[in-house]
PDB file of N, CA and C in Angstrom:
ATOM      1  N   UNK A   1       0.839  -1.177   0.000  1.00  0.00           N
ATOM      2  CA  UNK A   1       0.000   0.000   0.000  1.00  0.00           C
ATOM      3  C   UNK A   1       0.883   1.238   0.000  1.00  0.00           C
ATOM      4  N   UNK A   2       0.615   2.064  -0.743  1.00  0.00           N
ATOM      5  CA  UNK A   2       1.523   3.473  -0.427  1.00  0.00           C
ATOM      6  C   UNK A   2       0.570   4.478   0.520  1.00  0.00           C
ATOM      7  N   UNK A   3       0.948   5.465   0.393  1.00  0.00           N
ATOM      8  CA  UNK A   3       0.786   6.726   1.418  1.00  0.00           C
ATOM      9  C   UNK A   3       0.352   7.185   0.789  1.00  0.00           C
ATOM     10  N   UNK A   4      -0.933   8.025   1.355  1.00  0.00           N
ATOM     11  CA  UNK A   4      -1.757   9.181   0.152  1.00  0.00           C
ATOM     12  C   UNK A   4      -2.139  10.331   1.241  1.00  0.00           C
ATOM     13  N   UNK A   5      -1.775  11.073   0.350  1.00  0.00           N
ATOM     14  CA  UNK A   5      -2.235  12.694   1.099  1.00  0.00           C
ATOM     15  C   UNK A   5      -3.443  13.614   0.203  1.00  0.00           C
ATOM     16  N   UNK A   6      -4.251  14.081   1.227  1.00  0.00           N
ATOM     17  CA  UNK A   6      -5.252  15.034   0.516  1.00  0.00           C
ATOM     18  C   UNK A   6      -5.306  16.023   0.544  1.00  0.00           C
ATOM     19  N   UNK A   7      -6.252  16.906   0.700  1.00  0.00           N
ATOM     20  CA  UNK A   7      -6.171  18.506   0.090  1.00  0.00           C
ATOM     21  C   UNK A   7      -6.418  18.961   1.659  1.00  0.00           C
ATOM     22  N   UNK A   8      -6.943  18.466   2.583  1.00  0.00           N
ATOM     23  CA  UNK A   8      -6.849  18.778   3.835  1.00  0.00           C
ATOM     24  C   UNK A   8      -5.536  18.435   4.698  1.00  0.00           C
ATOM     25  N   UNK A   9      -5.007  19.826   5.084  1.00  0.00           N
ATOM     26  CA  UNK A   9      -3.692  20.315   5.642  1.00  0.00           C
ATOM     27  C   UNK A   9      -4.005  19.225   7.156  1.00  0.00           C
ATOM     28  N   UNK A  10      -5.111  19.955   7.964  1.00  0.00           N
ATOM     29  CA  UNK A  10      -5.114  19.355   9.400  1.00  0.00           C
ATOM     30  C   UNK A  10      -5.680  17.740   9.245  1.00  0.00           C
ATOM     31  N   UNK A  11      -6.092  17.308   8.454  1.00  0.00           N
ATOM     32  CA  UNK A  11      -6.231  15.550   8.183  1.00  0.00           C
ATOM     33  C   UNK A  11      -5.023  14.820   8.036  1.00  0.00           C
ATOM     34  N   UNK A  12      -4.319  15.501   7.159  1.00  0.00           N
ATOM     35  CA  UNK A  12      -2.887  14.887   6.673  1.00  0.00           C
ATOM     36  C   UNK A  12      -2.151  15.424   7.941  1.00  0.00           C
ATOM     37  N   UNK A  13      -2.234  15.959   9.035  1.00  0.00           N
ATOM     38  CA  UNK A  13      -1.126  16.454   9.994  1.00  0.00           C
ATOM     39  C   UNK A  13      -1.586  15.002  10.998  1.00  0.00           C
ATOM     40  N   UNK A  14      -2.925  14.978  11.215  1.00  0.00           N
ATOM     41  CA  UNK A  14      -3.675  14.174  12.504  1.00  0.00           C
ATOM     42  C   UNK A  14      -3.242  12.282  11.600  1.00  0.00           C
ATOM     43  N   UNK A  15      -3.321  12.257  10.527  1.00  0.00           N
ATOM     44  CA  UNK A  15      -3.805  10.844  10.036  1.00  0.00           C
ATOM     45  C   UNK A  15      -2.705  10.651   8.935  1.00  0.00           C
ATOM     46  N   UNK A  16      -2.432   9.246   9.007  1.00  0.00           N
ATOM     47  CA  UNK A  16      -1.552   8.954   7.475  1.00  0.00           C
ATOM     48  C   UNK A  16      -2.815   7.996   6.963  1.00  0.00           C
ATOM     49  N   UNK A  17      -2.905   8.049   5.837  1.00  0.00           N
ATOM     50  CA  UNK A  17      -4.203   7.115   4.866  1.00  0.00           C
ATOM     51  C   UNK A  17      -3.091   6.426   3.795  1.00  0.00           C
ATOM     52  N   UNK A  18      -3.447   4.953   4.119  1.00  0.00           N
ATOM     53  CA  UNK A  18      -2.402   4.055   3.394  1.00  0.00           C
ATOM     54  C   UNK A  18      -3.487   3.415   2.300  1.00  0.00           C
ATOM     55  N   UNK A  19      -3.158   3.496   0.983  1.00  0.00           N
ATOM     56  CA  UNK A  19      -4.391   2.845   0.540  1.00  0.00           C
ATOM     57  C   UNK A  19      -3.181   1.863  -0.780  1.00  0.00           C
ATOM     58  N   UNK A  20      -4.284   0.645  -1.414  1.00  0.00           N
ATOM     59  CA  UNK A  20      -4.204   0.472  -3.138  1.00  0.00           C
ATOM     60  C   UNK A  20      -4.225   0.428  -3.946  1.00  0.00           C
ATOM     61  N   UNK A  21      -5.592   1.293  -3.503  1.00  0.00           N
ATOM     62  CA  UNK A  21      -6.190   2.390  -4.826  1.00  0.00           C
ATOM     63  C   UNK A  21      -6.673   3.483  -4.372  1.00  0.00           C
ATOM     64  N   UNK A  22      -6.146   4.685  -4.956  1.00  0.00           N
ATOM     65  CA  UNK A  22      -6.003   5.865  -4.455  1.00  0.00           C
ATOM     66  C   UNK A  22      -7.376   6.712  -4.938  1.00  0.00           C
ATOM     67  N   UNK A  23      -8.206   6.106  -6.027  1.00  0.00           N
ATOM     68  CA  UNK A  23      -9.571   6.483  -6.694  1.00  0.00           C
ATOM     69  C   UNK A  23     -10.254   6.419  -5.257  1.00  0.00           C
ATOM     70  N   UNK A  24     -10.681   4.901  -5.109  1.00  0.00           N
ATOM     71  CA  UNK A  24     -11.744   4.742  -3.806  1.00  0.00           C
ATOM     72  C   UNK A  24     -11.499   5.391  -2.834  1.00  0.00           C
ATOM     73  N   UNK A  25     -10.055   5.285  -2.435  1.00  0.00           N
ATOM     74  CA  UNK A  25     -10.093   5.961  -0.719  1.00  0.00           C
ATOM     75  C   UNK A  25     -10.207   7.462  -1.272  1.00  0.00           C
ATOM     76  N   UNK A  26     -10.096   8.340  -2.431  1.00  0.00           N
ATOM     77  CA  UNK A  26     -10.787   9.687  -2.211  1.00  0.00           C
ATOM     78  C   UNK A  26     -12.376   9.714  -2.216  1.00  0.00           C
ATOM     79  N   UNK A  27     -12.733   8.465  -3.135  1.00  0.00           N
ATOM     80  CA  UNK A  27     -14.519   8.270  -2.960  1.00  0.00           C
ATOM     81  C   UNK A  27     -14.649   8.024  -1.487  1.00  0.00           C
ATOM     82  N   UNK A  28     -14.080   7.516  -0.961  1.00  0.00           N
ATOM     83  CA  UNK A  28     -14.830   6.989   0.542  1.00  0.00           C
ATOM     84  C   UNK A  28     -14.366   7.760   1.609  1.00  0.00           C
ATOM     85  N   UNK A  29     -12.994   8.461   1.305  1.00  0.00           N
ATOM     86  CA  UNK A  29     -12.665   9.471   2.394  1.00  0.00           C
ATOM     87  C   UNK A  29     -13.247  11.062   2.220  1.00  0.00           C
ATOM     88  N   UNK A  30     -14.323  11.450   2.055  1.00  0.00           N
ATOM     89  CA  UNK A  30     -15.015  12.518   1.552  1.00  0.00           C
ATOM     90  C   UNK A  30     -14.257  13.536   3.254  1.00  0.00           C
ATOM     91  N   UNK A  31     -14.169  14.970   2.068  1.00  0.00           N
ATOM     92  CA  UNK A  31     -14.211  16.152   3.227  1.00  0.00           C
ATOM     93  C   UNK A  31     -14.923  15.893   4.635  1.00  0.00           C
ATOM     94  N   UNK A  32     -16.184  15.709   4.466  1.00  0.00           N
ATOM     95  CA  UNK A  32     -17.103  14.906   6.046  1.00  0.00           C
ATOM     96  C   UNK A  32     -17.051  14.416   6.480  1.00  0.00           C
ATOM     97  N   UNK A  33     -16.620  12.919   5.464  1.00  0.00           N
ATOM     98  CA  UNK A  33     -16.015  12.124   6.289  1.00  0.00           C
ATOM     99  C   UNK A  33     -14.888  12.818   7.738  1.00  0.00           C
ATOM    100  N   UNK A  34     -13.663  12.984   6.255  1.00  0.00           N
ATOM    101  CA  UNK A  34     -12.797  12.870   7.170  1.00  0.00           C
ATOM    102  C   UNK A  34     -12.565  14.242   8.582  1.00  0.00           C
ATOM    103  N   UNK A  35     -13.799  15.362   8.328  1.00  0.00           N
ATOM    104  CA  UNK A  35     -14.471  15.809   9.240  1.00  0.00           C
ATOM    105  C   UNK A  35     -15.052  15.266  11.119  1.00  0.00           C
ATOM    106  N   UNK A  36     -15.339  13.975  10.351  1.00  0.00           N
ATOM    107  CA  UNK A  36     -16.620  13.379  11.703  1.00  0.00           C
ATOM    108  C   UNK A  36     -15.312  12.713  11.954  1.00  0.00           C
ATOM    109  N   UNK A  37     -14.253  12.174  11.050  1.00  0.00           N
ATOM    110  CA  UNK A  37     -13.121  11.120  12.270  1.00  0.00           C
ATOM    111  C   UNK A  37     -12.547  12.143  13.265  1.00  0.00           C
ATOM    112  N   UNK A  38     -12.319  13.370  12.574  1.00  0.00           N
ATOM    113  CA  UNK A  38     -11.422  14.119  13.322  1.00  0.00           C
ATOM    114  C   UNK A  38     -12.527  14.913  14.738  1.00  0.00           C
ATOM    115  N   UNK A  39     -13.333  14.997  14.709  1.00  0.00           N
ATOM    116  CA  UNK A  39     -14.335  15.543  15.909  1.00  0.00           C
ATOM    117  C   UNK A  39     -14.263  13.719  16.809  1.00  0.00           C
ATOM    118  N   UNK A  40     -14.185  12.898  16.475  1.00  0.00           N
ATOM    119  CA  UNK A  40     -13.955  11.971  17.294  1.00  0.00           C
ATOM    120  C   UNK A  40     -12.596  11.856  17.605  1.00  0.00           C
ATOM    121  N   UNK A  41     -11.946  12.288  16.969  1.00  0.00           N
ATOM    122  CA  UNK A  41     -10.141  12.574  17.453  1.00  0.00           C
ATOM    123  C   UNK A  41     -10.026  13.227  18.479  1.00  0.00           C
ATOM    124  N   UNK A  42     -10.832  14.300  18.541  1.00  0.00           N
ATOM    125  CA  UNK A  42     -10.436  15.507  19.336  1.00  0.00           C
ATOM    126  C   UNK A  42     -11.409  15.527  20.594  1.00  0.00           C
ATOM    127  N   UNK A  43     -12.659  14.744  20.121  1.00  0.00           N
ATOM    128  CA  UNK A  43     -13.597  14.883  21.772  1.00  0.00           C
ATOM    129  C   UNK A  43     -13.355  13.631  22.255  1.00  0.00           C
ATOM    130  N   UNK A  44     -12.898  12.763  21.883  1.00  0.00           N
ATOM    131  CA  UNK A  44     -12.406  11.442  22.989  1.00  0.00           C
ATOM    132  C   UNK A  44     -11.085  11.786  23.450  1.00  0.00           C
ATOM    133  N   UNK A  45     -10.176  12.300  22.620  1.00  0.00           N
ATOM    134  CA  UNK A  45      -8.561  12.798  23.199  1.00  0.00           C
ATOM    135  C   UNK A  45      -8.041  11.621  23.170  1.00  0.00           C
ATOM    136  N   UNK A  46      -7.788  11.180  21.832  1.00  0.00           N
ATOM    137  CA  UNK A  46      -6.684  10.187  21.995  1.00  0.00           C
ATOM    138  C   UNK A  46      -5.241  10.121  21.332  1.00  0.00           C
ATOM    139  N   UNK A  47      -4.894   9.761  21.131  1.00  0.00           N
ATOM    140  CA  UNK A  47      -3.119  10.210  20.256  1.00  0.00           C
ATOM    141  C   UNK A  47      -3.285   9.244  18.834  1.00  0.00           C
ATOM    142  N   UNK A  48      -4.276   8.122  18.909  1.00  0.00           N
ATOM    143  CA  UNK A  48      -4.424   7.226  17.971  1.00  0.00           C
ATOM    144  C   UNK A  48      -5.804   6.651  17.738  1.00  0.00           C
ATOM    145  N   UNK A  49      -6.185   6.952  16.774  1.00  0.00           N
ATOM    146  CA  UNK A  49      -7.373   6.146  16.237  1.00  0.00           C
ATOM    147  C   UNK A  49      -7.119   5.288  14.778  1.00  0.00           C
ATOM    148  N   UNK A  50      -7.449   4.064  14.941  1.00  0.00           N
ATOM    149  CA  UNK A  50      -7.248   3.272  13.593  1.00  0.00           C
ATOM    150  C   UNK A  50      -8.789   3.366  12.605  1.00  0.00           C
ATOM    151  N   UNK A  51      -8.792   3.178  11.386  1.00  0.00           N
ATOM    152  CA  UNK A  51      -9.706   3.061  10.589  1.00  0.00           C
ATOM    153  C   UNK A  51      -9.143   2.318   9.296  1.00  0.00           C
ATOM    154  N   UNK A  52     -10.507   1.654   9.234  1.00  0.00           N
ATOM    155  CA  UNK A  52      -9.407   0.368   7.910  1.00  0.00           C
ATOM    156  C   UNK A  52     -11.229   0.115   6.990  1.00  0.00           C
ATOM    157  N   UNK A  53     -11.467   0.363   5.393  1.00  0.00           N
ATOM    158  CA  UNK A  53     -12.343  -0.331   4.911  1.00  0.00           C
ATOM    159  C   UNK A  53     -11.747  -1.857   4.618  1.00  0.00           C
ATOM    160  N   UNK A  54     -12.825  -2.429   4.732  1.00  0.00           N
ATOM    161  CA  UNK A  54     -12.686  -4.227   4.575  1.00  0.00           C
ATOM    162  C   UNK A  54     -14.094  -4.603   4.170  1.00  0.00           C
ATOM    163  N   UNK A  55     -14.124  -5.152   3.023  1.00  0.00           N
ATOM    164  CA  UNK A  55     -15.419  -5.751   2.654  1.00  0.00           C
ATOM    165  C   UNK A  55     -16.604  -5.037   2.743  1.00  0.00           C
ATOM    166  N   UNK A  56     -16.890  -3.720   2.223  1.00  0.00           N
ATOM    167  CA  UNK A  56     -18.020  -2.811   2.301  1.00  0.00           C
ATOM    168  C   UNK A  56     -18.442  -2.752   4.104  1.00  0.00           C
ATOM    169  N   UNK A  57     -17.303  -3.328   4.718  1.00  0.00           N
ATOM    170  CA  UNK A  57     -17.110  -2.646   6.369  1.00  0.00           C
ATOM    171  C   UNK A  57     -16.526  -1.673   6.951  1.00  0.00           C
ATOM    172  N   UNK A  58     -16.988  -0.820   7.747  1.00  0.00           N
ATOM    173  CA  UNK A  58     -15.697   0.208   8.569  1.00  0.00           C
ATOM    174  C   UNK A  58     -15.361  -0.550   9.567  1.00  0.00           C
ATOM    175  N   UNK A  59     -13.792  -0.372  10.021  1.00  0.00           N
ATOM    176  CA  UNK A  59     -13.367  -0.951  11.655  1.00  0.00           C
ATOM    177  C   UNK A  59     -13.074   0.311  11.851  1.00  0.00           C
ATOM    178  N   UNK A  60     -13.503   0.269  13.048  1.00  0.00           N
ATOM    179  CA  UNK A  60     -12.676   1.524  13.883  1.00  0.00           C
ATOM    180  C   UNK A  60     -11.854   1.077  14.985  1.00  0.00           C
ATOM    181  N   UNK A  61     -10.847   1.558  15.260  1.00  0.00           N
ATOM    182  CA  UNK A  61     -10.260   1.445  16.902  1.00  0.00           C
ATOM    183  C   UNK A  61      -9.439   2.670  17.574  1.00  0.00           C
ATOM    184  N   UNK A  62     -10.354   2.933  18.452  1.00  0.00           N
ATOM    185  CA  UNK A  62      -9.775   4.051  19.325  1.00  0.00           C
ATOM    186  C   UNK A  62      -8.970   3.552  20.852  1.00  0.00           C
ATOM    187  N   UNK A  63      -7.179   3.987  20.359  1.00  0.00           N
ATOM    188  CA  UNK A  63      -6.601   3.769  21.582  1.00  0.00           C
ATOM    189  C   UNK A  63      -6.429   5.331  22.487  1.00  0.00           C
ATOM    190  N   UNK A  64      -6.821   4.846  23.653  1.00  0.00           N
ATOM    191  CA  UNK A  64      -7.166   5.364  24.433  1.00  0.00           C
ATOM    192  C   UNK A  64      -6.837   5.038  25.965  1.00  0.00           C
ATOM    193  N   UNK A  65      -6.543   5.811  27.358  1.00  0.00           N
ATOM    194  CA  UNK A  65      -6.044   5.536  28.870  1.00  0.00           C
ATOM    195  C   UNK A  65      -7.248   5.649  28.571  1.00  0.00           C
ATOM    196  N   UNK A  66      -8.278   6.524  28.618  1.00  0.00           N
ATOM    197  CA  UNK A  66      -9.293   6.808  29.207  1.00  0.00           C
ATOM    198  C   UNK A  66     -10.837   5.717  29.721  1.00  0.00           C
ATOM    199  N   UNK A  67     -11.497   5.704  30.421  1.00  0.00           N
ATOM    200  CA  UNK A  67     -12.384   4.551  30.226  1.00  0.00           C
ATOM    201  C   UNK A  67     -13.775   5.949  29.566  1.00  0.00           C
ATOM    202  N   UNK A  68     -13.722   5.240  28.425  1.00  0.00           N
ATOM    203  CA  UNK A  68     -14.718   6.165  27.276  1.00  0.00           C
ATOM    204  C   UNK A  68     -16.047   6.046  28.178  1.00  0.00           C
ATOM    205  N   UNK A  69     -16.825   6.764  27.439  1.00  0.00           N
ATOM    206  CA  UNK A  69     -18.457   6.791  27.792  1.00  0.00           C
ATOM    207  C   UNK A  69     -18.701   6.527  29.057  1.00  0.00           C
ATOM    208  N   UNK A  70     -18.002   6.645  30.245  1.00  0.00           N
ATOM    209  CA  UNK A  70     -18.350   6.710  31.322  1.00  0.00           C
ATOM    210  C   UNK A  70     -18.715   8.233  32.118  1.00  0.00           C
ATOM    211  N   UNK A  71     -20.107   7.935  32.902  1.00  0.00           N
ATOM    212  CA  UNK A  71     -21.019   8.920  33.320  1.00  0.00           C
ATOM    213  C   UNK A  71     -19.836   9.510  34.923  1.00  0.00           C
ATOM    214  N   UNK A  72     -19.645   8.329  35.376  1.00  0.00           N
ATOM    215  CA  UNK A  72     -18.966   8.979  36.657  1.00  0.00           C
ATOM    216  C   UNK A  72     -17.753   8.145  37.303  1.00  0.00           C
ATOM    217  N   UNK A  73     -17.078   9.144  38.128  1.00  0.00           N
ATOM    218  CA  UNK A  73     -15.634   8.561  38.350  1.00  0.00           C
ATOM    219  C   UNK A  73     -15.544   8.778  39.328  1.00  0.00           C
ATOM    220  N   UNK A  74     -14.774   7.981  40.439  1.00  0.00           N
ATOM    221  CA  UNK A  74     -14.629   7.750  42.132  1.00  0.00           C
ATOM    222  C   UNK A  74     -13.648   9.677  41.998  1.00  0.00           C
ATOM    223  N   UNK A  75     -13.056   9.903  41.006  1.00  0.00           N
ATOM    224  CA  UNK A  75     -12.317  10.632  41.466  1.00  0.00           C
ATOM    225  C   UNK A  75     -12.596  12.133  41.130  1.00  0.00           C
ATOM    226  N   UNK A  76     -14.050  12.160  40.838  1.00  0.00           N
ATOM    227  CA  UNK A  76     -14.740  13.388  40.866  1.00  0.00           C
ATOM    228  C   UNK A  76     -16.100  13.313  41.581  1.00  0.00           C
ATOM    229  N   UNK A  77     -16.473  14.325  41.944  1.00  0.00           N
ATOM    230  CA  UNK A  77     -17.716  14.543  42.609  1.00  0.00           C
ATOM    231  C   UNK A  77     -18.994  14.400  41.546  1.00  0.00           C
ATOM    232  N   UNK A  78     -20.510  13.835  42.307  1.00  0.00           N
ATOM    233  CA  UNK A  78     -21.211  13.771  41.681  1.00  0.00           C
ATOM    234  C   UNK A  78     -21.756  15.071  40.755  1.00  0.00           C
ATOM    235  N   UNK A  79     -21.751  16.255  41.693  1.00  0.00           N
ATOM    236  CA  UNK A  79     -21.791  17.392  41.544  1.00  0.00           C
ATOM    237  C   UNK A  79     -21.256  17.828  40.076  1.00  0.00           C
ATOM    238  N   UNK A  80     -19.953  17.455  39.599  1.00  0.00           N
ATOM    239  CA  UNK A  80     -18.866  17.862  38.464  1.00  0.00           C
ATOM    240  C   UNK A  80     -20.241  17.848  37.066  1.00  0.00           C
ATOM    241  N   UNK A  81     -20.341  19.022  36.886  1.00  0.00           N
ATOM    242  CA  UNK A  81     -21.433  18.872  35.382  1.00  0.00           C
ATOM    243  C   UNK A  81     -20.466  18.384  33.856  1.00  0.00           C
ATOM    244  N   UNK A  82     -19.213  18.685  34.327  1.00  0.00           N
ATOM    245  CA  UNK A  82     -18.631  18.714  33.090  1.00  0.00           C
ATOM    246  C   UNK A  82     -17.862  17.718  32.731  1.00  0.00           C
ATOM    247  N   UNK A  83     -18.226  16.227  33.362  1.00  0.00           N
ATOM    248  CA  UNK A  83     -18.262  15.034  32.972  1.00  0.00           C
ATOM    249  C   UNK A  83     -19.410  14.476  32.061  1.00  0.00           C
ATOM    250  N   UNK A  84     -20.832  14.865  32.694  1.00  0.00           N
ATOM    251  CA  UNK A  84     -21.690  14.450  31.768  1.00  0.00           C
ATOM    252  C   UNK A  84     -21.681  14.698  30.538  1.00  0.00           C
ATOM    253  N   UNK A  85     -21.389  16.178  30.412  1.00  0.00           N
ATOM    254  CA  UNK A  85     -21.114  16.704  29.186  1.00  0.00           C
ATOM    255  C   UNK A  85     -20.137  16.270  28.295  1.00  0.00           C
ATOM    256  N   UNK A  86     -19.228  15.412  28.867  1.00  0.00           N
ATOM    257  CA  UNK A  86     -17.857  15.110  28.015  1.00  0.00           C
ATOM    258  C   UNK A  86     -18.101  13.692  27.196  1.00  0.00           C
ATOM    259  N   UNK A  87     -19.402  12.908  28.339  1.00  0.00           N
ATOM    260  CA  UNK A  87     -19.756  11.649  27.529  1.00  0.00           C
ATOM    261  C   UNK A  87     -20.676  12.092  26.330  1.00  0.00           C
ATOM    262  N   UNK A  88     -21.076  13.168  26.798  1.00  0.00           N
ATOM    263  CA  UNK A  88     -22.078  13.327  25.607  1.00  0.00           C
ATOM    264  C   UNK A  88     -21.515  13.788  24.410  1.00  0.00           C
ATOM    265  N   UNK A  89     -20.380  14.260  24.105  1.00  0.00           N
ATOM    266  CA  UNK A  89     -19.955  14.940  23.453  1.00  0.00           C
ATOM    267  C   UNK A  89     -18.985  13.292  22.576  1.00  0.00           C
ATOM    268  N   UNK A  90     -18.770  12.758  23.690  1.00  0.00           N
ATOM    269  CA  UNK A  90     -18.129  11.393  22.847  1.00  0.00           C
ATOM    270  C   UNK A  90     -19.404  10.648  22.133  1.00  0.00           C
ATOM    271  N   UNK A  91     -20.026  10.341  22.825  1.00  0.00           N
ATOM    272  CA  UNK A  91     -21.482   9.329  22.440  1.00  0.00           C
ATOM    273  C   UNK A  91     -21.910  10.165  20.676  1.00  0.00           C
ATOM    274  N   UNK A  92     -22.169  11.735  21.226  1.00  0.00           N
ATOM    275  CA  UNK A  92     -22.260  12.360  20.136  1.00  0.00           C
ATOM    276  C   UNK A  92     -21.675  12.738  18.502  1.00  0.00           C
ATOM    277  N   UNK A  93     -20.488  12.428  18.610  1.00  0.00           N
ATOM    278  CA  UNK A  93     -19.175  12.363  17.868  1.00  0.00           C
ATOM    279  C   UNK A  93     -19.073  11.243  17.101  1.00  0.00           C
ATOM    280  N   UNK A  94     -19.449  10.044  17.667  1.00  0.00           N
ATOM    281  CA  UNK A  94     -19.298   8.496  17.224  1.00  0.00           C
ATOM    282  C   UNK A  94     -20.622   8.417  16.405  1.00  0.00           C
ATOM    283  N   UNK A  95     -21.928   9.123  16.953  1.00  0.00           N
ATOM    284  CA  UNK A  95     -23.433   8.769  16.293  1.00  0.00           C
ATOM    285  C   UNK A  95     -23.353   9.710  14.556  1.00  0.00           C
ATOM    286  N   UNK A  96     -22.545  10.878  15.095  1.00  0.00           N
ATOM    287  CA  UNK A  96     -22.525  11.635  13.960  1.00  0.00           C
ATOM    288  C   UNK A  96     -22.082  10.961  13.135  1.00  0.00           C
ATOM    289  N   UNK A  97     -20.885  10.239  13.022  1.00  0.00           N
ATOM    290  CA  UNK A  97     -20.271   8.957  12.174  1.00  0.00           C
ATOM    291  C   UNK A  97     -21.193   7.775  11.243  1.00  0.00           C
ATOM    292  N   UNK A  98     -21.731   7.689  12.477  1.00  0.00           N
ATOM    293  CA  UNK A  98     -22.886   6.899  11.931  1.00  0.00           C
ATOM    294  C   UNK A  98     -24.159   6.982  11.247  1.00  0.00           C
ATOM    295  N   UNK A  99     -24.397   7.748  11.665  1.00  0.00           N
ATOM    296  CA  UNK A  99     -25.527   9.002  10.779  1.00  0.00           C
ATOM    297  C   UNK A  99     -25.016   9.048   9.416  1.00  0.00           C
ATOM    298  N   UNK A 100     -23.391   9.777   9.346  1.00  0.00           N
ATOM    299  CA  UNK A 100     -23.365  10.034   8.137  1.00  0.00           C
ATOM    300  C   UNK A 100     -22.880   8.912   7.141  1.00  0.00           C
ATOM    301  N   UNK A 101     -22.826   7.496   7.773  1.00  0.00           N
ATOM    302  CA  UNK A 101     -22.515   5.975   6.713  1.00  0.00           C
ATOM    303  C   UNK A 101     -23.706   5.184   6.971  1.00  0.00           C
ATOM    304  N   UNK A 102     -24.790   5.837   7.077  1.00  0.00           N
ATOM    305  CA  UNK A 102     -25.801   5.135   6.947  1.00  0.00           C
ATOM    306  C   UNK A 102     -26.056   4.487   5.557  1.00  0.00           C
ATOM    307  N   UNK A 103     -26.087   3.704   5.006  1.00  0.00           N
ATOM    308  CA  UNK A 103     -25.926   2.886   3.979  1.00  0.00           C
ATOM    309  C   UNK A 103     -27.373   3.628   2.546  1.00  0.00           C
ATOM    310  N   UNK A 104     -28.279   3.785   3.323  1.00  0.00           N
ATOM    311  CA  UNK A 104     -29.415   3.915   2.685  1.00  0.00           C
ATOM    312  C   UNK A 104     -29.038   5.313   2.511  1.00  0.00           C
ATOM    313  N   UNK A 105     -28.336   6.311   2.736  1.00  0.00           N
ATOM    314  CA  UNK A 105     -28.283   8.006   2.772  1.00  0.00           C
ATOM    315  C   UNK A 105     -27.616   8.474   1.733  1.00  0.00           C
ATOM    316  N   UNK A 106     -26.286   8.069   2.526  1.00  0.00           N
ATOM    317  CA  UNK A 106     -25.218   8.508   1.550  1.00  0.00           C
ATOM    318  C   UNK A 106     -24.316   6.913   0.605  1.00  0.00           C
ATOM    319  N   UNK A 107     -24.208   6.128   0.942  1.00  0.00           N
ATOM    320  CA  UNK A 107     -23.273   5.263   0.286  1.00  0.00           C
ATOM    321  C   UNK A 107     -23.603   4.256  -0.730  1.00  0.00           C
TER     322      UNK A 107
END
């Protein structure tokens, strides 16, 4: 597979896209796309997220310390509003993803 770079500066800084045909992965890596990976880059906070097409499938894998989508932590108060908000903002990030590869919509 070689290395392919696109017209987006901050995609190509965050992501390397290895492909073997360089046609499809610009069909399938659309501006939005690669939009909704990067809002899941940045509201989960991780240093690495994988993405691979396989067989008209997405994999995703987000490495991560953090324990994701969790509402509450021994090491904050129930009180803290700005935990809830942080799951929501992950939960939210991942649905947008999904929303936009809904099979019947766009693909």
């Amino acid at each position: 597979m070689k290395h392919t770079e696109f017209e987006d500066i901050k995609f190509n800084q965050l992501f390397d896209v290895y492909t073997d045909n360089e046609i499809e992965a610009r069909y399938l890596l659309t501006p939005t796309f690669m939009e909704k990976i990067y809002n899941i880059k940045t509201r989960i906070s991780t240093k690495r997220i994988f993405a691979a097409f396989y067989a008209n499938k997405l994999f995703i894998a987000i490495q991560t310390k953090d324990d994701l989508f969790s509402v509450a932590k021994l090491s904050r108060p129930l009180s803290d509003l700005k935990l809830p908000y942080i799951v929501f903002e992950q939960i939210f990030s991942v649905r947008q993803l999904v929303d936009y590869l809904e099979p019947d919509k766009n693909l």
